[in-house]
PDB file of N, CA and C in Angstrom:
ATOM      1  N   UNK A   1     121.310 100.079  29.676  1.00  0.00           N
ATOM      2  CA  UNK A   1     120.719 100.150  28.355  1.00  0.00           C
ATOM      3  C   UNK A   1     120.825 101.580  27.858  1.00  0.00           C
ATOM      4  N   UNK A   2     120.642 101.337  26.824  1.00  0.00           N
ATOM      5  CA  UNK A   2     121.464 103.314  25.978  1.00  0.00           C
ATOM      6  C   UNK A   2     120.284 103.016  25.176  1.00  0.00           C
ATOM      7  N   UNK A   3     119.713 104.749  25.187  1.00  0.00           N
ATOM      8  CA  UNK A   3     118.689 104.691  23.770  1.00  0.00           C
ATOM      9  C   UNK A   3     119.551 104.780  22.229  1.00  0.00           C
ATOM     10  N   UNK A   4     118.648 103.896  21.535  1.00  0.00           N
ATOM     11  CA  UNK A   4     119.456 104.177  20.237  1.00  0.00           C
ATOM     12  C   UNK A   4     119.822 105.289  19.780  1.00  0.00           C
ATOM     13  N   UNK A   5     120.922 105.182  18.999  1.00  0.00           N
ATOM     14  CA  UNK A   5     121.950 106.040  18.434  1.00  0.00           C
ATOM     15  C   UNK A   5     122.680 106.759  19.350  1.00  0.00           C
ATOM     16  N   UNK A   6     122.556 106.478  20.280  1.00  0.00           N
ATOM     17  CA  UNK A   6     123.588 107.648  21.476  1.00  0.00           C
ATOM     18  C   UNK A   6     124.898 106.753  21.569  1.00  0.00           C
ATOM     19  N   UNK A   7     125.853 107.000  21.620  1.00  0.00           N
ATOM     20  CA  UNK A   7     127.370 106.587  21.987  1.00  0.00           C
ATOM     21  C   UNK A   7     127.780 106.664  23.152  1.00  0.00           C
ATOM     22  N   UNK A   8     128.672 105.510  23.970  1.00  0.00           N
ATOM     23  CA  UNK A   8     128.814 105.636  25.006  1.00  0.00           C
ATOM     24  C   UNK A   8     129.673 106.173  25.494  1.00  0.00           C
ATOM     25  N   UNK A   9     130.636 107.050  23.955  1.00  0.00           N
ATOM     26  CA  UNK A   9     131.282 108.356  24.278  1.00  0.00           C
ATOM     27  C   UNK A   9     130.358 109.686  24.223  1.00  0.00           C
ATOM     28  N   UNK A  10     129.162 109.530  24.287  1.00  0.00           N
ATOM     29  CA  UNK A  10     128.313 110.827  24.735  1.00  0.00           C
ATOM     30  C   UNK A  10     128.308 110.295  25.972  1.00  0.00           C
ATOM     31  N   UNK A  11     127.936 109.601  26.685  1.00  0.00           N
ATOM     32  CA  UNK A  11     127.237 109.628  28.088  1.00  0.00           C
ATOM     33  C   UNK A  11     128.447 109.446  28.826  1.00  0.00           C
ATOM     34  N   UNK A  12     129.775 109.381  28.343  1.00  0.00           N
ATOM     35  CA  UNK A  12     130.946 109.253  28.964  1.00  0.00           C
ATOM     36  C   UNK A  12     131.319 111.207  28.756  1.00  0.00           C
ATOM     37  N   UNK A  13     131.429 111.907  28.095  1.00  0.00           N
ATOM     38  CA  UNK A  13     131.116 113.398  27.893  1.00  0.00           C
ATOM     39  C   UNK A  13     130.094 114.128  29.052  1.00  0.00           C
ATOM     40  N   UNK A  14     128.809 113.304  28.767  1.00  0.00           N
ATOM     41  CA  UNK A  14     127.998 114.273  29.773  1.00  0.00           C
ATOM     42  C   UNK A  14     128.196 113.731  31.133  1.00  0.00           C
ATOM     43  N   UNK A  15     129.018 112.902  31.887  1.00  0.00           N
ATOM     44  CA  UNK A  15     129.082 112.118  32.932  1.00  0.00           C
ATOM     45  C   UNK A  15     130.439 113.610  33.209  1.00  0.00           C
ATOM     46  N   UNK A  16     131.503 113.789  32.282  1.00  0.00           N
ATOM     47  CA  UNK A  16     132.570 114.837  32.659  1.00  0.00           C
ATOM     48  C   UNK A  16     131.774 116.068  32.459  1.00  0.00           C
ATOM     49  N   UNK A  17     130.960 116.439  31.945  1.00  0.00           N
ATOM     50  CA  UNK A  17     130.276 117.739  32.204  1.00  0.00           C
ATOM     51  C   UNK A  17     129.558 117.717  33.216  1.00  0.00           C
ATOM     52  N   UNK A  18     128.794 117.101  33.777  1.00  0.00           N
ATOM     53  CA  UNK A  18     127.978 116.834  35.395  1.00  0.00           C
ATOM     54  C   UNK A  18     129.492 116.994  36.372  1.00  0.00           C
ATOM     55  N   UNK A  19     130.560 116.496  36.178  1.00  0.00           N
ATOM     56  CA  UNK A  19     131.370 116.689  37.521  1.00  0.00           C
ATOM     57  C   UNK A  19     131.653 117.902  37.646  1.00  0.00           C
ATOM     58  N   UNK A  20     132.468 118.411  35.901  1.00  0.00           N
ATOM     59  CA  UNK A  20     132.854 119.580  36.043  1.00  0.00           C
ATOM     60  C   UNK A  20     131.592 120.504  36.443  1.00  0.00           C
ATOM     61  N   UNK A  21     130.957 120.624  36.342  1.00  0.00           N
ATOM     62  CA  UNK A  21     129.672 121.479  36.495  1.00  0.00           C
ATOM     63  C   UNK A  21     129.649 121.251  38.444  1.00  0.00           C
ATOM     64  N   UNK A  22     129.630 120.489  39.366  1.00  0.00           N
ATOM     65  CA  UNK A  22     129.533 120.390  40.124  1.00  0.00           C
ATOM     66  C   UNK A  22     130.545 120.652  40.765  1.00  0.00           C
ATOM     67  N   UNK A  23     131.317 120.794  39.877  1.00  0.00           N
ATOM     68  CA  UNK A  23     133.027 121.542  40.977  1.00  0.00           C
ATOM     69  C   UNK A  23     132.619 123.170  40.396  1.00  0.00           C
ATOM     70  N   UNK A  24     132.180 123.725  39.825  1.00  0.00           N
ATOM     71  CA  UNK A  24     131.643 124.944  39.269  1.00  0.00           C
ATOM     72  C   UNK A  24     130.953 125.690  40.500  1.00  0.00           C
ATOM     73  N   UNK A  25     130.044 124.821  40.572  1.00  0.00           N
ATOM     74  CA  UNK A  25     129.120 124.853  41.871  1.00  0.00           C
ATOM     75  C   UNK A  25     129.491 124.707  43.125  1.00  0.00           C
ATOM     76  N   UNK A  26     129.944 124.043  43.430  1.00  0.00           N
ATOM     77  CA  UNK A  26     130.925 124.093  44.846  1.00  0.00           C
ATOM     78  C   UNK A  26     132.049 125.239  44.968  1.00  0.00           C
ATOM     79  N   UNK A  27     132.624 125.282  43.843  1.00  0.00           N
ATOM     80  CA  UNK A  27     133.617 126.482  43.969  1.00  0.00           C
ATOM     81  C   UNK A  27     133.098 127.551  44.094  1.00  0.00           C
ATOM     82  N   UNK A  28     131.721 127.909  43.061  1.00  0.00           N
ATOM     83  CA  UNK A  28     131.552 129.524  43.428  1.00  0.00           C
ATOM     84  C   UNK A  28     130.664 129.488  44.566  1.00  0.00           C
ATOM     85  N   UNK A  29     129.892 128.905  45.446  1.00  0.00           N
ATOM     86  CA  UNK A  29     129.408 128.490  46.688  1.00  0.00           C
ATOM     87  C   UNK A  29     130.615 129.236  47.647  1.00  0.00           C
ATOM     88  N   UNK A  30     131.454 128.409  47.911  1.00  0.00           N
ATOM     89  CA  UNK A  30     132.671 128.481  48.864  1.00  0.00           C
ATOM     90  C   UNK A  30     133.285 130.256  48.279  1.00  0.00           C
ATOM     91  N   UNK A  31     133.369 130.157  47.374  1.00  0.00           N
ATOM     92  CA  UNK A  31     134.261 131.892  47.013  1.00  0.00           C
ATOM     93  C   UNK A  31     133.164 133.153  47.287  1.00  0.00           C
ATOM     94  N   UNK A  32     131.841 132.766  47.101  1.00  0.00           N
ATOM     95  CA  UNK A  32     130.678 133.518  47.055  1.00  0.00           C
ATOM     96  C   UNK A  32     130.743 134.035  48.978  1.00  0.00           C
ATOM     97  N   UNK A  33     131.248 132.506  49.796  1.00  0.00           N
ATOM     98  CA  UNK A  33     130.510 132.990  51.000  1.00  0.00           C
ATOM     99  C   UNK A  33     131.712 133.310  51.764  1.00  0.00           C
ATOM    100  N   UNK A  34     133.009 132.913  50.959  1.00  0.00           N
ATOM    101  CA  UNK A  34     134.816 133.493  51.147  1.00  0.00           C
ATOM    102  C   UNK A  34     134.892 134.945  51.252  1.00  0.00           C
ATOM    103  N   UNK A  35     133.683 135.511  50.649  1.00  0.00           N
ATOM    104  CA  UNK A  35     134.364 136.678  49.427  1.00  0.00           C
ATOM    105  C   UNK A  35     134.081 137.622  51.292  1.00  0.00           C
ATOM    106  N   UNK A  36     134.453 138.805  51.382  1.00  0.00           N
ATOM    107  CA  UNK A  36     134.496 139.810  52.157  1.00  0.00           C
ATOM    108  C   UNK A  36     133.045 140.331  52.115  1.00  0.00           C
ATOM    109  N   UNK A  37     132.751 141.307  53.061  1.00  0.00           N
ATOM    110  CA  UNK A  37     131.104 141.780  53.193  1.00  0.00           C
ATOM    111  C   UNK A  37     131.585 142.825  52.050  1.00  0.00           C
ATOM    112  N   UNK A  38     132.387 143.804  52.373  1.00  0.00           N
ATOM    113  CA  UNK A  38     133.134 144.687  51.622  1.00  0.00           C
ATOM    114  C   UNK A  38     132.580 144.623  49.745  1.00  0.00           C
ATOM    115  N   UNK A  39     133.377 143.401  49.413  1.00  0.00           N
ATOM    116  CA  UNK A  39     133.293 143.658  48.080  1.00  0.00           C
ATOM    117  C   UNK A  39     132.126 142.690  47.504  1.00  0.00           C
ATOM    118  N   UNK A  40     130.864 143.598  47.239  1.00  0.00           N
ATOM    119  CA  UNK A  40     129.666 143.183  47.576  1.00  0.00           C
ATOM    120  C   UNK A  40     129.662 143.011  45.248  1.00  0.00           C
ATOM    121  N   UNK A  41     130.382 143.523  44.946  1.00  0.00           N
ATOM    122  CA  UNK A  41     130.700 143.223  43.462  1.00  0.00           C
ATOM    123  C   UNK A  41     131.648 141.725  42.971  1.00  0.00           C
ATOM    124  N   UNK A  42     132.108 141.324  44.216  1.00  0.00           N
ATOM    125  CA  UNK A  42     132.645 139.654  43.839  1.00  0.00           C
ATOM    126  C   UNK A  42     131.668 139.244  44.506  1.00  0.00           C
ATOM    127  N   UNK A  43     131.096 139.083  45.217  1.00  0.00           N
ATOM    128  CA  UNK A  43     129.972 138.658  45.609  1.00  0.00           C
ATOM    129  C   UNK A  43     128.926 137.674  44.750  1.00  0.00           C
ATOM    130  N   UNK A  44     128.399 139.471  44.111  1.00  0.00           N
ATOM    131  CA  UNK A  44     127.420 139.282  42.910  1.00  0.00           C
ATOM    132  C   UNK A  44     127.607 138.047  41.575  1.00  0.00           C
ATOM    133  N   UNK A  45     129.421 138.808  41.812  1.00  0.00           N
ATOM    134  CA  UNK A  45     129.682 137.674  40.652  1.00  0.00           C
ATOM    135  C   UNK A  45     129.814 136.443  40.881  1.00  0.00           C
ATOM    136  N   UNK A  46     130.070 135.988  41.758  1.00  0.00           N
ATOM    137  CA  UNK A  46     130.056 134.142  42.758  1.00  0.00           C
ATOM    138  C   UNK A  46     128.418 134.153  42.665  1.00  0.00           C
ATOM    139  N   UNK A  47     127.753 134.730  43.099  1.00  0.00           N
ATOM    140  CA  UNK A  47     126.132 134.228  42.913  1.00  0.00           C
ATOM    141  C   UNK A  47     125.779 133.765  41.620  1.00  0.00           C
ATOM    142  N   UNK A  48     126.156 134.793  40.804  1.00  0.00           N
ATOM    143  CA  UNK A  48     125.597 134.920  39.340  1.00  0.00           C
ATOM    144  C   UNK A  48     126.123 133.658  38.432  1.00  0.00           C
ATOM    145  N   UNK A  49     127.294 133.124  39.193  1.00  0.00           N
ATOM    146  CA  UNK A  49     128.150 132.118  38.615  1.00  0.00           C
ATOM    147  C   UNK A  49     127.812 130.694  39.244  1.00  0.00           C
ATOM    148  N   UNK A  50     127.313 130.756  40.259  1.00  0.00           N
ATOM    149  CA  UNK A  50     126.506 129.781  41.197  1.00  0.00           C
ATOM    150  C   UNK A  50     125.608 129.192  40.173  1.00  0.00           C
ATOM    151  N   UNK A  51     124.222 130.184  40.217  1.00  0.00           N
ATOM    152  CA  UNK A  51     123.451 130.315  39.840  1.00  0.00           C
ATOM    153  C   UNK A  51     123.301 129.984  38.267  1.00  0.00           C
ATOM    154  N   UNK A  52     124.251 130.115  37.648  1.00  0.00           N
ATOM    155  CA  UNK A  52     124.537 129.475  35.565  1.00  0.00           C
ATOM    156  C   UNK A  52     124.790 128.165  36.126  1.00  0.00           C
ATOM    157  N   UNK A  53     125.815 128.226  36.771  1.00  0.00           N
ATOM    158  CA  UNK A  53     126.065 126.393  37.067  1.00  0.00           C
ATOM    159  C   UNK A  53     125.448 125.622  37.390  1.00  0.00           C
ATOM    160  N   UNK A  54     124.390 126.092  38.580  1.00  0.00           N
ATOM    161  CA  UNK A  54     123.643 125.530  38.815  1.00  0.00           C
ATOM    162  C   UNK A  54     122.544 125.133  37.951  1.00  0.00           C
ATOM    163  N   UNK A  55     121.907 126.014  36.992  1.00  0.00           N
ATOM    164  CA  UNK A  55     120.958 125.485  35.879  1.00  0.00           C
ATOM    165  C   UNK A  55     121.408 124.718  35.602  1.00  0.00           C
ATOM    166  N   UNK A  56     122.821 125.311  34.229  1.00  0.00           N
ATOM    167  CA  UNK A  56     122.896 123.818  34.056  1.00  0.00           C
ATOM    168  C   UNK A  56     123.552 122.375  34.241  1.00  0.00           C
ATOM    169  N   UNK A  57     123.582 122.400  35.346  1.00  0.00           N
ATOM    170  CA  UNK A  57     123.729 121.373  35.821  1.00  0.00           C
ATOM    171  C   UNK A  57     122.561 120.677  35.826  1.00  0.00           C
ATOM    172  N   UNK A  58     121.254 121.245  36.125  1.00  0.00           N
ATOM    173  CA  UNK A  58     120.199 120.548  36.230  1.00  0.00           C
ATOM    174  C   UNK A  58     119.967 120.418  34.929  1.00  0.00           C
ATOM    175  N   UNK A  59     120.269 120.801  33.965  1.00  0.00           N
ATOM    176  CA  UNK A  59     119.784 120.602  32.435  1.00  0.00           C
ATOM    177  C   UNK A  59     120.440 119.327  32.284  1.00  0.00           C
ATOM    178  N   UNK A  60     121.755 119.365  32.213  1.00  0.00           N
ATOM    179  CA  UNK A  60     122.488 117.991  32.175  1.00  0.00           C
ATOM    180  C   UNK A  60     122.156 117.148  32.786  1.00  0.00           C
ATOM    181  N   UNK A  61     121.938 117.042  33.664  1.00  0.00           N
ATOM    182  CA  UNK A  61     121.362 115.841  34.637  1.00  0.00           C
ATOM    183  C   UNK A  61     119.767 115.692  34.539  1.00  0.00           C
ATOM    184  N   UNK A  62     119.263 116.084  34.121  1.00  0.00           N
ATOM    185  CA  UNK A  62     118.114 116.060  33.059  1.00  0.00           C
ATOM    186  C   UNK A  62     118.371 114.955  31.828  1.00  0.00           C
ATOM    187  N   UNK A  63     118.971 115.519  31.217  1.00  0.00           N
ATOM    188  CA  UNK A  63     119.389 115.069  30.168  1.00  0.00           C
ATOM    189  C   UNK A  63     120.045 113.791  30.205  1.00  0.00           C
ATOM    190  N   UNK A  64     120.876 113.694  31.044  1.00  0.00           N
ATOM    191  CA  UNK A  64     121.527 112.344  31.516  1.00  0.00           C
ATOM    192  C   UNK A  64     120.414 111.044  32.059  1.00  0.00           C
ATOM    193  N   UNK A  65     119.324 111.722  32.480  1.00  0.00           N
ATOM    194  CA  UNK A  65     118.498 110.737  33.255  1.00  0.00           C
ATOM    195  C   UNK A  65     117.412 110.530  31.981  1.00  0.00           C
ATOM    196  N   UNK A  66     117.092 111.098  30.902  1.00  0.00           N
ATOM    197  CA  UNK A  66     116.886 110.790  29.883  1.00  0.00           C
ATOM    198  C   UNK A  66     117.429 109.715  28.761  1.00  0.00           C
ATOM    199  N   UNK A  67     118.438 109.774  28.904  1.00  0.00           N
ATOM    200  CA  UNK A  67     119.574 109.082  28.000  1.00  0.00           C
ATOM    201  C   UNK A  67     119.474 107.410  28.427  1.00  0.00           C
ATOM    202  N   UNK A  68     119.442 107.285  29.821  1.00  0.00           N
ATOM    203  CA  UNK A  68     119.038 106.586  30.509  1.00  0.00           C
ATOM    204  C   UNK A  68     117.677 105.815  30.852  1.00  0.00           C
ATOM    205  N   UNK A  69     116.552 106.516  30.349  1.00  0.00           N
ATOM    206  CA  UNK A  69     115.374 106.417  30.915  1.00  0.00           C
ATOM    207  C   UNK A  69     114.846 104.919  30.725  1.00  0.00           C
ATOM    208  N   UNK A  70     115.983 104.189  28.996  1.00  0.00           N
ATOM    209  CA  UNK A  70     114.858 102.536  29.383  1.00  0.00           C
ATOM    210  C   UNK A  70     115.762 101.878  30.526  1.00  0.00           C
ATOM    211  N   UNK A  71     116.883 102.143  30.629  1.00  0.00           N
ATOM    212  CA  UNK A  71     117.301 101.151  32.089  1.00  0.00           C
ATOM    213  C   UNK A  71     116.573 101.509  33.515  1.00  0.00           C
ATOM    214  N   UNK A  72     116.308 103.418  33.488  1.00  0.00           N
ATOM    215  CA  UNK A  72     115.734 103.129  34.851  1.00  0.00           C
ATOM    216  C   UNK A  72     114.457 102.336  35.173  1.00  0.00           C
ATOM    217  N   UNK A  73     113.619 102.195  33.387  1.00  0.00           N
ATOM    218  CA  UNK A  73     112.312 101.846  33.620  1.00  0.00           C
ATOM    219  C   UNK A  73     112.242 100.284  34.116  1.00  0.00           C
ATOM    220  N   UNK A  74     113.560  99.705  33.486  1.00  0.00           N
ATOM    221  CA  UNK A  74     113.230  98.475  33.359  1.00  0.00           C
ATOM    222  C   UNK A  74     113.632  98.024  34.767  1.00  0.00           C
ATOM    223  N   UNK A  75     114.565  98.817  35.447  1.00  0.00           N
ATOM    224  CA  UNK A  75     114.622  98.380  36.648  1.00  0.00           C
ATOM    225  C   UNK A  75     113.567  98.605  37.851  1.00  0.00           C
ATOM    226  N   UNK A  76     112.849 100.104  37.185  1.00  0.00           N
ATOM    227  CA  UNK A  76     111.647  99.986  38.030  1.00  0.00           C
ATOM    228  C   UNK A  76     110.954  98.647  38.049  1.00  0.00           C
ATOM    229  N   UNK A  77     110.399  98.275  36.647  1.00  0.00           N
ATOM    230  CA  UNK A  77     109.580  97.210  36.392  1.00  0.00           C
ATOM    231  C   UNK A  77     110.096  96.024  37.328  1.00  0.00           C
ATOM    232  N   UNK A  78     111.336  95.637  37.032  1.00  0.00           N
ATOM    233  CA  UNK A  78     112.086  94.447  38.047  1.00  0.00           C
ATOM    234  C   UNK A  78     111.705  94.338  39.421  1.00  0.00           C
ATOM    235  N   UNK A  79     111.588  95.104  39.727  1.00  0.00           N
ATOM    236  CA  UNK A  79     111.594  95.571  41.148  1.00  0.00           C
ATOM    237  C   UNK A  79     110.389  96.050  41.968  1.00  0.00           C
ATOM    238  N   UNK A  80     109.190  96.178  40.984  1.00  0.00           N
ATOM    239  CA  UNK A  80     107.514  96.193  41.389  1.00  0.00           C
ATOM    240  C   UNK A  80     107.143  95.423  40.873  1.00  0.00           C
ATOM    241  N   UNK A  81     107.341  94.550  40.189  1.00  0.00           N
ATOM    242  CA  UNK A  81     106.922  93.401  39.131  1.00  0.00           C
ATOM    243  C   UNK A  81     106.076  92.582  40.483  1.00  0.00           C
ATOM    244  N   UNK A  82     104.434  92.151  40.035  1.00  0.00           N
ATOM    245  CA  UNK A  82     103.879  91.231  41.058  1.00  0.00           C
ATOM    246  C   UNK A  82     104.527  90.114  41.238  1.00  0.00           C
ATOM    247  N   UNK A  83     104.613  89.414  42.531  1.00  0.00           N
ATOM    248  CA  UNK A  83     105.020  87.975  43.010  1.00  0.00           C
ATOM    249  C   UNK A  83     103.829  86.742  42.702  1.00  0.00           C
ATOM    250  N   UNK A  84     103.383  87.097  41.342  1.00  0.00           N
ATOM    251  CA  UNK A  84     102.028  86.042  41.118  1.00  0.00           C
ATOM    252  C   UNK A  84     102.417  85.038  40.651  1.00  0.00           C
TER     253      UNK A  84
END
């Protein structure tokens, strides 16, 4: 279920911004802990780049679970609904 007025070329958009965002995150992870003790200035910058991605990623996926929120409800409901 989609809240009204959203398109299911938005949630097809923020579904490719959550991946890309998570290859963001994995990449500067891996280059951050790649990088040499030495150059403590790529370092900084793999953290700092971690660390943007990582927000928002959680903003998006925020946002995504919003977009979403009457299907998750209704499946909550389905699924605690009493056996009376």
């Amino acid at each position: 279920m989609i809240i009204k007025g959203v398109k299911p070329r938005t949630h097809l958009m923020i579904d490719f911004l959550l991946f890309a965002l998570l290859g963001a995150v994995v990449f500067s992870a891996i280059m951050e802990h790649a990088a040499s003790q030495d150059d403590t200035h790529l370092q900084f910058m793999f953290h700092r780049m971690h660390g943007i991605a990582g927000g928002t990623m959680c903003l998006t996926l925020g946002l995504h679970l919003y977009l979403h929120l009457p299907w998750i409800w209704s499946q909550w409901t389905r699924l605690f609904k009493s056996q009376a």
